[in-house]
PDB file of N, CA and C in Angstrom:
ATOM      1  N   UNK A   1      27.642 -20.126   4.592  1.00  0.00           N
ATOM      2  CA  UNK A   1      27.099 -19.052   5.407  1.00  0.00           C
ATOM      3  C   UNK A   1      26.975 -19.556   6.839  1.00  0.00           C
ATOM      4  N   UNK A   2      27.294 -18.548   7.871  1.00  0.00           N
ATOM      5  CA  UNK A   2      27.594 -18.984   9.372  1.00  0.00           C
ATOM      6  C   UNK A   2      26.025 -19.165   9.474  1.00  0.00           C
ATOM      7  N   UNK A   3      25.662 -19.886  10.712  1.00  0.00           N
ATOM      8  CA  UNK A   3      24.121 -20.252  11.228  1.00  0.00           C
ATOM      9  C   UNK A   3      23.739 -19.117  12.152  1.00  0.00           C
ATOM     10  N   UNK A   4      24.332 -17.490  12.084  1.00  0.00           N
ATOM     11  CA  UNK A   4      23.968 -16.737  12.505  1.00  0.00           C
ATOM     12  C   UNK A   4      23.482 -15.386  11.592  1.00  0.00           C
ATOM     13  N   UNK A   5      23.992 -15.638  10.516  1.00  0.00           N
ATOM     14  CA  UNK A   5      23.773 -14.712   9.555  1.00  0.00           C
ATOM     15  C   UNK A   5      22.195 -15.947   8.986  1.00  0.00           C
ATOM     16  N   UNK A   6      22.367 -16.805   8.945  1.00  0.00           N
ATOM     17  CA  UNK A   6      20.611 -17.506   7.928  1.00  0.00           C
ATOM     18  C   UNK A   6      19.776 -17.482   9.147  1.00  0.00           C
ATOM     19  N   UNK A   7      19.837 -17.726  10.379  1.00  0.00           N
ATOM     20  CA  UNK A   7      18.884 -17.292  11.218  1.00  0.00           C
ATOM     21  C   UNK A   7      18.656 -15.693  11.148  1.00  0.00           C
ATOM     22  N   UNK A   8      19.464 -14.745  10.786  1.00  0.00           N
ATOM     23  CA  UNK A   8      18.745 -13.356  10.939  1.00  0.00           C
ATOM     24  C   UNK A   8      17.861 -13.387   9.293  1.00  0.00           C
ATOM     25  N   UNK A   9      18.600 -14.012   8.605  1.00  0.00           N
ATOM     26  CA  UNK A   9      17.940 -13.792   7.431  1.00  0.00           C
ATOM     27  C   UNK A   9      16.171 -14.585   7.039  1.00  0.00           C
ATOM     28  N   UNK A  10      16.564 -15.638   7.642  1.00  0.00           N
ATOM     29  CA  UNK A  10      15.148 -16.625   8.137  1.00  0.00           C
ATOM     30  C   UNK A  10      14.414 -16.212   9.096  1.00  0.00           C
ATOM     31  N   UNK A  11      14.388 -14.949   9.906  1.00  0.00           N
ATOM     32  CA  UNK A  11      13.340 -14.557  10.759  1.00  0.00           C
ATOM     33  C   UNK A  11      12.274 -13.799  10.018  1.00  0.00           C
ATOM     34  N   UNK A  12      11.174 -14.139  10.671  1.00  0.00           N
ATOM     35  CA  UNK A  12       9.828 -13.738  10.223  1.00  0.00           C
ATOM     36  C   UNK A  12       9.710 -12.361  10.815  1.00  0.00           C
ATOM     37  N   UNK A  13       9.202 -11.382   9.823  1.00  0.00           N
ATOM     38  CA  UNK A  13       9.313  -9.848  10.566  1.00  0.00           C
ATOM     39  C   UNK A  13       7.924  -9.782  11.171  1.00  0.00           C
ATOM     40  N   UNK A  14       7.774  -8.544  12.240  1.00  0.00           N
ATOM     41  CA  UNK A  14       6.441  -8.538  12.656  1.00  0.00           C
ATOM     42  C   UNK A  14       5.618  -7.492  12.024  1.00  0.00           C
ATOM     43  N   UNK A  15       4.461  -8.173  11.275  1.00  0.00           N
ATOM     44  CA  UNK A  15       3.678  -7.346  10.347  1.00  0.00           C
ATOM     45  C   UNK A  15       2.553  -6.827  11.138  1.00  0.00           C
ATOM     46  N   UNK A  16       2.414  -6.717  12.135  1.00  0.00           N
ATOM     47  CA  UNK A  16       1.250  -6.155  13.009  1.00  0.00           C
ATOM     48  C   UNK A  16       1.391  -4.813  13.306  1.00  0.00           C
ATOM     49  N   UNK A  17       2.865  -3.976  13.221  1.00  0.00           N
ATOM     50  CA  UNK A  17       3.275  -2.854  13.318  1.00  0.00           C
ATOM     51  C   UNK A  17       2.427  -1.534  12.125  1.00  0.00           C
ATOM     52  N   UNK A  18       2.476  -0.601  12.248  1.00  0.00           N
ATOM     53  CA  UNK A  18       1.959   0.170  11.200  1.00  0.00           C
ATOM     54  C   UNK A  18       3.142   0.667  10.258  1.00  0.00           C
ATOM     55  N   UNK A  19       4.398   0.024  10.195  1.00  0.00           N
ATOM     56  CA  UNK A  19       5.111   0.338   8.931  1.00  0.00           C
ATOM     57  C   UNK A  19       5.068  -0.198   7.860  1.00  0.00           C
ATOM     58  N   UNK A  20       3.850  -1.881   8.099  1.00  0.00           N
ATOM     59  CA  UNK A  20       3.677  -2.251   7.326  1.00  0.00           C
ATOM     60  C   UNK A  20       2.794  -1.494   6.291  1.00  0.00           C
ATOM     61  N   UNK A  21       1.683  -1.123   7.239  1.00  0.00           N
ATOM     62  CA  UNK A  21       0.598  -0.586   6.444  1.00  0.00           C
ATOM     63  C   UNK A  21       1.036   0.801   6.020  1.00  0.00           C
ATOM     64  N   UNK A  22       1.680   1.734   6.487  1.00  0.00           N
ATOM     65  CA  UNK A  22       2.456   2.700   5.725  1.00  0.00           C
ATOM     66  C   UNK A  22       2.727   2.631   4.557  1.00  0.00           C
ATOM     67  N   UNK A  23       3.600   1.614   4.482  1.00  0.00           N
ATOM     68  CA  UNK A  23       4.022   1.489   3.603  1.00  0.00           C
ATOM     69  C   UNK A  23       3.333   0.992   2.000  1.00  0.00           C
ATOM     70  N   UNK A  24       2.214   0.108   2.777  1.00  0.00           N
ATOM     71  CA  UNK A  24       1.395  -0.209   1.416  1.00  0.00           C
ATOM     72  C   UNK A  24       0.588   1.273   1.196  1.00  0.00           C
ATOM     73  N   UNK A  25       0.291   2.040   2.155  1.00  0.00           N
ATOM     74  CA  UNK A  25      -0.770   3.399   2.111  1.00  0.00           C
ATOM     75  C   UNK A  25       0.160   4.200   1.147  1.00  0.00           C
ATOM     76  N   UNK A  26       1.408   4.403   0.982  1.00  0.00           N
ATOM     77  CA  UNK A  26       1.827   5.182   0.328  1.00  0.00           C
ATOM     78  C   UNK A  26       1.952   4.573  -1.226  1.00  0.00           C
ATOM     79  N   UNK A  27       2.293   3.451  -1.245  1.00  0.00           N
ATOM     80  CA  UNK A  27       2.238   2.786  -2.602  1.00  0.00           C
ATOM     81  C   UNK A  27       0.885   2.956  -3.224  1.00  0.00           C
ATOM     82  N   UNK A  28      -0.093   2.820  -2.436  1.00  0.00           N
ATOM     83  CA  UNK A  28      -1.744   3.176  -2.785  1.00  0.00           C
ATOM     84  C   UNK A  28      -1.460   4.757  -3.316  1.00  0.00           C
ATOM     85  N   UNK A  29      -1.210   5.589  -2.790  1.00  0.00           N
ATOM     86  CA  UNK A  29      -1.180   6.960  -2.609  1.00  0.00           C
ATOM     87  C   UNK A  29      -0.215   7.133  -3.894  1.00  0.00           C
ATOM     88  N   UNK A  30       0.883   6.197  -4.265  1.00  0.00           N
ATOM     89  CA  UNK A  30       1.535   6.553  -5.559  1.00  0.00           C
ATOM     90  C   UNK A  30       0.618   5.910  -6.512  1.00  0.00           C
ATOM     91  N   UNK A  31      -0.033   5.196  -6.530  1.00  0.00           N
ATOM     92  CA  UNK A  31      -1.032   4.886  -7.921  1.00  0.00           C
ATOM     93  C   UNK A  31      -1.667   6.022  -8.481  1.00  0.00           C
ATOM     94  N   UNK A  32      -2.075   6.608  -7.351  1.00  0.00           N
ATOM     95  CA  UNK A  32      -3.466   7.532  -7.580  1.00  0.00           C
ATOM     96  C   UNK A  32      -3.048   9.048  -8.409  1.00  0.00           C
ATOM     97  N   UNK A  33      -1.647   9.091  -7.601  1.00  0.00           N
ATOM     98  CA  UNK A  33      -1.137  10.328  -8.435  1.00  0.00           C
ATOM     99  C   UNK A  33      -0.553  10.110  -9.410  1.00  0.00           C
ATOM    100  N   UNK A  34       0.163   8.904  -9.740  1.00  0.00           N
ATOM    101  CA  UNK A  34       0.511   8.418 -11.636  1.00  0.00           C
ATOM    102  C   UNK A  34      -1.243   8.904 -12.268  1.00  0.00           C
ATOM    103  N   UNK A  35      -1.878   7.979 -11.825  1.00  0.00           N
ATOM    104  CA  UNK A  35      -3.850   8.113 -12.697  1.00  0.00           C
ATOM    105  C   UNK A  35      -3.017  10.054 -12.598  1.00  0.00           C
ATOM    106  N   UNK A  36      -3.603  10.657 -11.568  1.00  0.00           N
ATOM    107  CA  UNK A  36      -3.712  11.848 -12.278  1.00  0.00           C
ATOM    108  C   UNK A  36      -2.586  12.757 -12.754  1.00  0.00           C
ATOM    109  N   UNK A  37      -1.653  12.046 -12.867  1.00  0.00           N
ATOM    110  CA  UNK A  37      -0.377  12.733 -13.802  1.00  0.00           C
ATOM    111  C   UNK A  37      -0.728  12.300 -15.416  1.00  0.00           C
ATOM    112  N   UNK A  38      -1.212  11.087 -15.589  1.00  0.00           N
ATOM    113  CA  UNK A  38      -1.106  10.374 -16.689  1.00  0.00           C
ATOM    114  C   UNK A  38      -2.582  11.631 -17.448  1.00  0.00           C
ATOM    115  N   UNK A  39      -3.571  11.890 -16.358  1.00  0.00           N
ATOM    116  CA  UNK A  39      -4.801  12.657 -17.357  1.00  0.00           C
ATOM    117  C   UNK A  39      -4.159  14.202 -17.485  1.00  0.00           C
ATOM    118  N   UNK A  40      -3.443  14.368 -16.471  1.00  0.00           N
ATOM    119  CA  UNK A  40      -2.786  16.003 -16.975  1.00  0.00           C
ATOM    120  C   UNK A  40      -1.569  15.792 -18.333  1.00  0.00           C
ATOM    121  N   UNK A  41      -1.188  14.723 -18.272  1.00  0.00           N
ATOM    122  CA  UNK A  41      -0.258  15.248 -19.215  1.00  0.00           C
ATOM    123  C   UNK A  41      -1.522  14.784 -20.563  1.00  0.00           C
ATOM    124  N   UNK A  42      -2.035  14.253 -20.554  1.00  0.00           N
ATOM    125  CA  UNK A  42      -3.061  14.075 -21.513  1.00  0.00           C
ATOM    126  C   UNK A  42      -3.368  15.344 -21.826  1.00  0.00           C
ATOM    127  N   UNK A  43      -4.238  15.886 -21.302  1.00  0.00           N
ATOM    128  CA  UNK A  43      -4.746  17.506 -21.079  1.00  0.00           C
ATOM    129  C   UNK A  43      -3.866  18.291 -21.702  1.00  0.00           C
ATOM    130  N   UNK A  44      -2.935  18.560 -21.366  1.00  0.00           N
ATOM    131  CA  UNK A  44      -1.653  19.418 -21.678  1.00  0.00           C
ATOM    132  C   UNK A  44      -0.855  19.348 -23.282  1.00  0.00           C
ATOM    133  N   UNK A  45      -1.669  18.055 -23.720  1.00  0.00           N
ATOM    134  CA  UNK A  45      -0.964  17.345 -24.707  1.00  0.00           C
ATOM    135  C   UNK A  45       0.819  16.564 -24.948  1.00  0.00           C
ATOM    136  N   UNK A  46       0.871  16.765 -23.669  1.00  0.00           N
ATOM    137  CA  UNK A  46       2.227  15.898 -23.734  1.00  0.00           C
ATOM    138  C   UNK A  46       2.303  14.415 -24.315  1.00  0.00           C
ATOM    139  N   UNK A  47       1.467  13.815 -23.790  1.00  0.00           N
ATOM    140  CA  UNK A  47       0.816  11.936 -24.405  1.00  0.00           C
ATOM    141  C   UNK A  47       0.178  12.278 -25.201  1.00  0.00           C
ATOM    142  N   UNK A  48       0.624  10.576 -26.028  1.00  0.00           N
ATOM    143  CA  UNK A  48      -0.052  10.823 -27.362  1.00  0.00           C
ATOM    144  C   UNK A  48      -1.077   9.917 -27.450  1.00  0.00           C
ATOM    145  N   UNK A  49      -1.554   9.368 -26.263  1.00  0.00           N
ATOM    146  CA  UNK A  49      -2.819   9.000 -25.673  1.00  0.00           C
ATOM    147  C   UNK A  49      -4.302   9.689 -25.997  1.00  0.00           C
ATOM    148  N   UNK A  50      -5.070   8.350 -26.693  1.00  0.00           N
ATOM    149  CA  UNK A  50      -6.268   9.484 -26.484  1.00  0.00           C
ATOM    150  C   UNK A  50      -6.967   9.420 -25.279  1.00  0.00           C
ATOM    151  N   UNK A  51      -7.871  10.285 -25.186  1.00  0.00           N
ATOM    152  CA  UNK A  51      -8.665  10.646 -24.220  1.00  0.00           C
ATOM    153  C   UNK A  51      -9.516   9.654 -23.388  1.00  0.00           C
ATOM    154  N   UNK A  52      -9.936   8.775 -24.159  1.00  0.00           N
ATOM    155  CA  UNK A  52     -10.630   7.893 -24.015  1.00  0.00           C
ATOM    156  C   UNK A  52      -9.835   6.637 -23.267  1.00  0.00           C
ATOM    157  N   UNK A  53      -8.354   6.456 -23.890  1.00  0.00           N
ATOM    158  CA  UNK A  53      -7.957   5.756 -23.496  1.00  0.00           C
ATOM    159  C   UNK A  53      -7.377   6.110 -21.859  1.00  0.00           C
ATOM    160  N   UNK A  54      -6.784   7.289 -22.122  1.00  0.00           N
ATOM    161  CA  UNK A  54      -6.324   7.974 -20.745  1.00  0.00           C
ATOM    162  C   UNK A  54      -7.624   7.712 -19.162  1.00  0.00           C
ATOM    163  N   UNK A  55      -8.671   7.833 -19.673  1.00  0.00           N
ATOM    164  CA  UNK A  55      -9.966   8.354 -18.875  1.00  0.00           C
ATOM    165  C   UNK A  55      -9.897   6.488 -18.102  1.00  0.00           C
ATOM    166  N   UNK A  56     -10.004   5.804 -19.420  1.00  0.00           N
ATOM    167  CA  UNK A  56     -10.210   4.225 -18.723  1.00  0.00           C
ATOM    168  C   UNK A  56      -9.238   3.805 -17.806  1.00  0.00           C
ATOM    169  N   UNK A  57      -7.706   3.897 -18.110  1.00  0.00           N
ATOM    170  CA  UNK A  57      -6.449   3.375 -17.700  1.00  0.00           C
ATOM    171  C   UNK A  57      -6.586   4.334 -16.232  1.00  0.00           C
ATOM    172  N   UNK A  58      -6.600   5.430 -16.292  1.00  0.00           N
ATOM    173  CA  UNK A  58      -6.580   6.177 -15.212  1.00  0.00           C
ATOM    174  C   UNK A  58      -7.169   5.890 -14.105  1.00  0.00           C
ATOM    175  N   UNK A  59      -8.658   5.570 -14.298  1.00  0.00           N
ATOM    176  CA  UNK A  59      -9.613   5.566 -13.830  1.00  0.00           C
ATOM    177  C   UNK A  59      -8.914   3.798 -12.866  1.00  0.00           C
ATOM    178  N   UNK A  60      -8.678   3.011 -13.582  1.00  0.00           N
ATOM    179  CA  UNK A  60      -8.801   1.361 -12.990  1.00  0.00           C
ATOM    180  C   UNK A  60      -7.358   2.044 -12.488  1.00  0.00           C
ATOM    181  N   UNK A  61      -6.616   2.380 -12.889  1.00  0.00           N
ATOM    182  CA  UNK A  61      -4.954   2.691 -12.061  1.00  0.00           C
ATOM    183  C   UNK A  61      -5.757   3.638 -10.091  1.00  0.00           C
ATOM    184  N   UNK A  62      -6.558   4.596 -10.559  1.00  0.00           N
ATOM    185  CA  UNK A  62      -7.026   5.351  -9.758  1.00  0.00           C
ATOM    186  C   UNK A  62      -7.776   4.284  -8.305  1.00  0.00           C
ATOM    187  N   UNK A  63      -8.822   3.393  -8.988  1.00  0.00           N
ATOM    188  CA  UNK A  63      -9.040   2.275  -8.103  1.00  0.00           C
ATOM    189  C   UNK A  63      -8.540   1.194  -7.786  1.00  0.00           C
ATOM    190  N   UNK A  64      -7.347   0.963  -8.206  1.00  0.00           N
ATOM    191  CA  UNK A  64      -6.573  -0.006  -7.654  1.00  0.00           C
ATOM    192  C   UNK A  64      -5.790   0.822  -6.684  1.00  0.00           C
ATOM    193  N   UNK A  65      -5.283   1.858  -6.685  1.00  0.00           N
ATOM    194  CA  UNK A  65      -5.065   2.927  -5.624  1.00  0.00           C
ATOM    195  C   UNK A  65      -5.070   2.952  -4.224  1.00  0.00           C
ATOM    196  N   UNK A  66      -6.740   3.081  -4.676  1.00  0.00           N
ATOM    197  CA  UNK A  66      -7.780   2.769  -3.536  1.00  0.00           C
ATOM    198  C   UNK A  66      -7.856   1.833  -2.803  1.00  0.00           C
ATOM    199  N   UNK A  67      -8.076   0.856  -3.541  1.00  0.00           N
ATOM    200  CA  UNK A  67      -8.081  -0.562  -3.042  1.00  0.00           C
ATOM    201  C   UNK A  67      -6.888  -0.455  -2.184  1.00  0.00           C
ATOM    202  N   UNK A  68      -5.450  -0.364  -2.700  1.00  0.00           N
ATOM    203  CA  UNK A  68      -4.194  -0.594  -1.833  1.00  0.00           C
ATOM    204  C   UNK A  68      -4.506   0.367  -0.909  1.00  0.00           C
ATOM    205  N   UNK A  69      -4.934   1.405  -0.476  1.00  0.00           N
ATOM    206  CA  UNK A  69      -4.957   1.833   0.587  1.00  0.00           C
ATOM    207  C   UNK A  69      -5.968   1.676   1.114  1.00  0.00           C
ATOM    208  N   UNK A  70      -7.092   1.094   1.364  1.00  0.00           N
ATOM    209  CA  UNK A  70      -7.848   0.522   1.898  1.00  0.00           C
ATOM    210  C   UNK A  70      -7.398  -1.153   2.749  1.00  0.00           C
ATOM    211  N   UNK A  71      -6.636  -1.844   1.769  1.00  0.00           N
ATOM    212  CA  UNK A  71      -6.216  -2.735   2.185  1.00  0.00           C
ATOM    213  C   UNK A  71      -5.284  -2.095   3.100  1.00  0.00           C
ATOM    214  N   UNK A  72      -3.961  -0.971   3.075  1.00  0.00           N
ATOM    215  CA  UNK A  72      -3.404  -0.661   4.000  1.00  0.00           C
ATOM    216  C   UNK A  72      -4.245  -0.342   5.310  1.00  0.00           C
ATOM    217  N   UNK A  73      -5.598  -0.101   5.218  1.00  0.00           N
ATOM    218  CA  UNK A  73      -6.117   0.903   6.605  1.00  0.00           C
ATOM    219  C   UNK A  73      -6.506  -0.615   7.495  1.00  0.00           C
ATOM    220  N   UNK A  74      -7.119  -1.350   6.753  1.00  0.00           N
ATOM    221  CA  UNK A  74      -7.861  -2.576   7.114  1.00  0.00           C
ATOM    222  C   UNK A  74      -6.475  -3.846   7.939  1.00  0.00           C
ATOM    223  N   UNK A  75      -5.265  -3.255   7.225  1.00  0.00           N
ATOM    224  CA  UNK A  75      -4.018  -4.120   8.032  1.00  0.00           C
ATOM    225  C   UNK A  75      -3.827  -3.362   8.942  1.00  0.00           C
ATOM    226  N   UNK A  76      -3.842  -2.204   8.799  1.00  0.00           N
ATOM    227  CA  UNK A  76      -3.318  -1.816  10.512  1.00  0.00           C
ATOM    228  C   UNK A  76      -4.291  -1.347  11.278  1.00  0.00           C
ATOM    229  N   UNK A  77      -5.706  -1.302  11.043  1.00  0.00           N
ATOM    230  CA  UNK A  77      -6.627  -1.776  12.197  1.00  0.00           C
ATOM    231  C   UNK A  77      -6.737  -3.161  12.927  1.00  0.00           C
ATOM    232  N   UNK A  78      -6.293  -3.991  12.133  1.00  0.00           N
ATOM    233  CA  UNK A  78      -6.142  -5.509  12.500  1.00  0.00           C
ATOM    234  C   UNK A  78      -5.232  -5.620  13.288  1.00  0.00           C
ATOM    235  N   UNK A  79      -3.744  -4.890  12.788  1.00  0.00           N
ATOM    236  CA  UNK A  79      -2.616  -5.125  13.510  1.00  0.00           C
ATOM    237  C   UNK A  79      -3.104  -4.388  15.052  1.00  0.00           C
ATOM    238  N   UNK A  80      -3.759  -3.400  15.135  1.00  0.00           N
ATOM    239  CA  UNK A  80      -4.141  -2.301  16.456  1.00  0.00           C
ATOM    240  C   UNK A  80      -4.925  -3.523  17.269  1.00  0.00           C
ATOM    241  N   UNK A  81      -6.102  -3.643  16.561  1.00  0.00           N
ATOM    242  CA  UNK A  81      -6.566  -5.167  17.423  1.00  0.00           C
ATOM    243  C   UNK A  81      -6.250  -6.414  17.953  1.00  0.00           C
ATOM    244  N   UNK A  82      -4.757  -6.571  17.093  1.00  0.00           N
ATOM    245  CA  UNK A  82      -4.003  -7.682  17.734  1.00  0.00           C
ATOM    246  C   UNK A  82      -3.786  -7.148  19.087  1.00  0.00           C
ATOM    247  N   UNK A  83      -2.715  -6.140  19.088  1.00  0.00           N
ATOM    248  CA  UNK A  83      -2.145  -5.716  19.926  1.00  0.00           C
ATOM    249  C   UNK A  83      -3.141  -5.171  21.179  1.00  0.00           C
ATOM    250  N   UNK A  84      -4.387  -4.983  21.071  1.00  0.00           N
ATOM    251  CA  UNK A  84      -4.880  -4.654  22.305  1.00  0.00           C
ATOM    252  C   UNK A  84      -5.432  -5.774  22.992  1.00  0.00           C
ATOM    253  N   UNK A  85      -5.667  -6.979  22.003  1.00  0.00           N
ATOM    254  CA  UNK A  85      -5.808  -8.121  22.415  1.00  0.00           C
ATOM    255  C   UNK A  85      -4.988  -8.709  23.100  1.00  0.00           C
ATOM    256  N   UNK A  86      -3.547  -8.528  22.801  1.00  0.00           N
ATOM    257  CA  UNK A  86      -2.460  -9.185  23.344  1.00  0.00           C
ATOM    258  C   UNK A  86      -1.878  -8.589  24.472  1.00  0.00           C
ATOM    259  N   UNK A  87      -2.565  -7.187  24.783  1.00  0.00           N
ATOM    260  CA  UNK A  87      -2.362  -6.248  25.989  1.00  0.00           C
ATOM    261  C   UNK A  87      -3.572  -7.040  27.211  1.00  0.00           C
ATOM    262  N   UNK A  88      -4.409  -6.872  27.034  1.00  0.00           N
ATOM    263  CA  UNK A  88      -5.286  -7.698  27.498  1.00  0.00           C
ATOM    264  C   UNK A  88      -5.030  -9.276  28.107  1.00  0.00           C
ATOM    265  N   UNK A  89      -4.961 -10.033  27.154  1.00  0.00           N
ATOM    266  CA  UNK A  89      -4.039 -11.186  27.898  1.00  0.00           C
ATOM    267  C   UNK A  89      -3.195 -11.006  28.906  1.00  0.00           C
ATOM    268  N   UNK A  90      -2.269  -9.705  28.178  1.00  0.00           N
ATOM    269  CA  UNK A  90      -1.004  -9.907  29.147  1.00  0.00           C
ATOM    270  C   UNK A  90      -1.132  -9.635  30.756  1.00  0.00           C
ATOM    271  N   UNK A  91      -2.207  -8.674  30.879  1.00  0.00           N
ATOM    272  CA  UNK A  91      -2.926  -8.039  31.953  1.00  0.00           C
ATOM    273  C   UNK A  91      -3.705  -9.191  32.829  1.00  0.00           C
ATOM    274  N   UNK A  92      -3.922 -10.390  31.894  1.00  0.00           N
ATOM    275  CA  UNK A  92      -4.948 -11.200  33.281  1.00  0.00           C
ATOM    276  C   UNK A  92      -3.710 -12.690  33.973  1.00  0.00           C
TER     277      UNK A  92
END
């Protein structure tokens, strides 16, 4: 491999941007709606899940969810604070 193709491949991306955190916000945002697909099809009787079990799994799928999008909000407030920090510098 040429030493121009492993240097693009060996660069470090910049995670301070908000596509990072997008991107985890929506993965958060797909947990939450599996949890409540998984209790409707329960409901509906499609799964042959009981209730009980549906309610628990859902529920920890539902807050891990959360969590990932929380962790998404908390990265790109950080990343916003880099950057006004680094505006700042650049300014004195």
């Amino acid at each position: 491999m040429s030493k121009d193709k492993k240097s693009i491949f060996d660069a470090k991306l910049d995670m301070s941007g908000g596509t990072h955190a997008t991107l985890v916000a929506v993965i958060g945002a797909y947990l939450v709606y599996m949890a409540y697909q998984m209790v409707r099809d329960t409901l509906s009787g499609a799964s042959t899940m009981s209730m009980t079990t549906t309610v628990i799994l859902a529920g920890l799928m539902a807050l891990a969810g959360l969590g990932v999008m929380g962790y998404a909000l908390w990265s790109w407030l950080r990343g916003r604070k880099a950057g006004k920090e680094e505006e700042r510098t650049d300014e004195a």
